[in-house]
Protein backbone atom coordinates (compact mmCIF):
# COMPACT_ATOMS: atom_id res chain seq x y z
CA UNK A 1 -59.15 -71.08 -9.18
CA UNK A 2 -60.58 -71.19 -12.79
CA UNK A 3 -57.86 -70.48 -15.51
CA UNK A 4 -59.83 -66.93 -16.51
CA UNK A 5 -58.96 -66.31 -12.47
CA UNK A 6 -55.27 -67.05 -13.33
CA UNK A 7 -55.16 -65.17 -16.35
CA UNK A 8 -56.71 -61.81 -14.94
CA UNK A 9 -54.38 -62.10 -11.89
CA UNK A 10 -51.04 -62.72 -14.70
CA UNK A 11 -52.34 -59.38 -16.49
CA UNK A 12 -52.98 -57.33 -13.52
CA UNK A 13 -49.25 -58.11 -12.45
CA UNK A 14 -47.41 -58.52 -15.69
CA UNK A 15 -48.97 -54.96 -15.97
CA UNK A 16 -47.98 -53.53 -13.21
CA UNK A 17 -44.39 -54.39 -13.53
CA UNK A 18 -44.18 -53.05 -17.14
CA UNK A 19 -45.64 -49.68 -15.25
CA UNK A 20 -42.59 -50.13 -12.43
CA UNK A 21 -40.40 -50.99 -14.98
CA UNK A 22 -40.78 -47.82 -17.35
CA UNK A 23 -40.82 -45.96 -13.82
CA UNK A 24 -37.37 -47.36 -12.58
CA UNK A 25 -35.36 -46.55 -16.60
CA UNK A 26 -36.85 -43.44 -16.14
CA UNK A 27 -35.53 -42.60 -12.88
CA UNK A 28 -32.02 -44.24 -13.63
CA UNK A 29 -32.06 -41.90 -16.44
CA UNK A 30 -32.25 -38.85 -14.97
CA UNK A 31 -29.54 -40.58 -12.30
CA UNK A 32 -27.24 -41.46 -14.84
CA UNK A 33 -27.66 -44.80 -13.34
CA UNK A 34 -26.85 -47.78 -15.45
CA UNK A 35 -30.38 -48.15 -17.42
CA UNK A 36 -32.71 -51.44 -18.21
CA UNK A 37 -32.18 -52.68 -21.62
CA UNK A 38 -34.94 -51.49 -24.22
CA UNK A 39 -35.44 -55.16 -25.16
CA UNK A 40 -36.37 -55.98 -21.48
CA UNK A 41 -39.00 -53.26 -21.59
CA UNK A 42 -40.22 -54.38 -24.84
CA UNK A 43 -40.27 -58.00 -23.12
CA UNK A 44 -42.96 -56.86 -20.49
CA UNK A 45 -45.21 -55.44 -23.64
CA UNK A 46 -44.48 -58.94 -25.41
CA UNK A 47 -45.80 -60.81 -22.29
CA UNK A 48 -49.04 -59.30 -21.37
CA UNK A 49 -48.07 -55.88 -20.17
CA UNK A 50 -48.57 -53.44 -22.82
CA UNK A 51 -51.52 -51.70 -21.49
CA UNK A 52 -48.64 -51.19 -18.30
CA UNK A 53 -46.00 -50.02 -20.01
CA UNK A 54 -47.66 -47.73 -22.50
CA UNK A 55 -48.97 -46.48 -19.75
CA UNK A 56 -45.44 -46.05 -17.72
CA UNK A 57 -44.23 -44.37 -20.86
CA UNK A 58 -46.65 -41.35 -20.86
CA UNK A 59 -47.06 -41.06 -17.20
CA UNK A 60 -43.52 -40.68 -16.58
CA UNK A 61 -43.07 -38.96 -20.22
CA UNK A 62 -39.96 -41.95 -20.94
CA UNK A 63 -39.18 -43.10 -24.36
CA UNK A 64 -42.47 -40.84 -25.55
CA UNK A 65 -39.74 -39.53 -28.39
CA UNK A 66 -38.69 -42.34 -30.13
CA UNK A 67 -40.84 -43.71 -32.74
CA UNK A 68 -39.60 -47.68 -31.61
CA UNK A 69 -41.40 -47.44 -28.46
CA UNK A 70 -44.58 -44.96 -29.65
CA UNK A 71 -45.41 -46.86 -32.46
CA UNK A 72 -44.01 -50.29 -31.42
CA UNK A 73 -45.41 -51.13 -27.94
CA UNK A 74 -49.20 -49.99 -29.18
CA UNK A 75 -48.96 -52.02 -32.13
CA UNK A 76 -47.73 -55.18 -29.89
CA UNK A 77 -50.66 -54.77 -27.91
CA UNK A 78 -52.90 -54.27 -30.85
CA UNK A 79 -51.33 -57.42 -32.19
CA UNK A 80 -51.84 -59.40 -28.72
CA UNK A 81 -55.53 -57.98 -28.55
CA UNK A 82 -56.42 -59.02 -32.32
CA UNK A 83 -54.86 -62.57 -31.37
CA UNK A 84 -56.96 -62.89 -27.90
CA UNK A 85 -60.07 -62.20 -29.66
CA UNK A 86 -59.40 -64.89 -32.90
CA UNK A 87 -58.43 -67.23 -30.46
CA UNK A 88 -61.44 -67.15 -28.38
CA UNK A 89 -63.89 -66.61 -31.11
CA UNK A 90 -62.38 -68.45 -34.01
CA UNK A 91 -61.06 -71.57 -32.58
């Protein structure tokens, strides 16, 4: 398995468990359960998952209010994105 392999499978998953994860606070919420720390979702944006969890927020309308998550876990990705590409191009 070539390392591009390895790192498409990573996203696909890292992604989908930031999509879970916004799922699961969302549905504790509206429990009253005890709730997944922000920095934990933030975490899953930070590792690879921001295309999940953005989407996660907006699909199950969680954390779509405060400006932290709205403005914070697109500009992470941005961030991540803008780094990918100088990597691969620049280096």
């Amino acid at each position: 398995m070539s390392i591009t392999q390895i790192a498409i499978i990573y996203l696909l998953i890292i992604n989908i468990l930031g999509f879970l994860v916004m799922g699961i606070d969302k549905h504790k919420a509206k429990m009253g359960n005890r709730r997944i720390p922000e920095n934990s979702l933030f975490m899953f944006t930070i590792l690879g998952g921001g295309v999940g969890t953005i989407a996660g927020m907006y699909v199950f309308h969680h954390k779509t209010k405060k400006l932290k998550f709205t403005i914070g876990m697109p500009l992470i990705l941005i961030l991540e994105i803008l780094i990918f590409i100088y990597l691969k191009y620049m280096i």
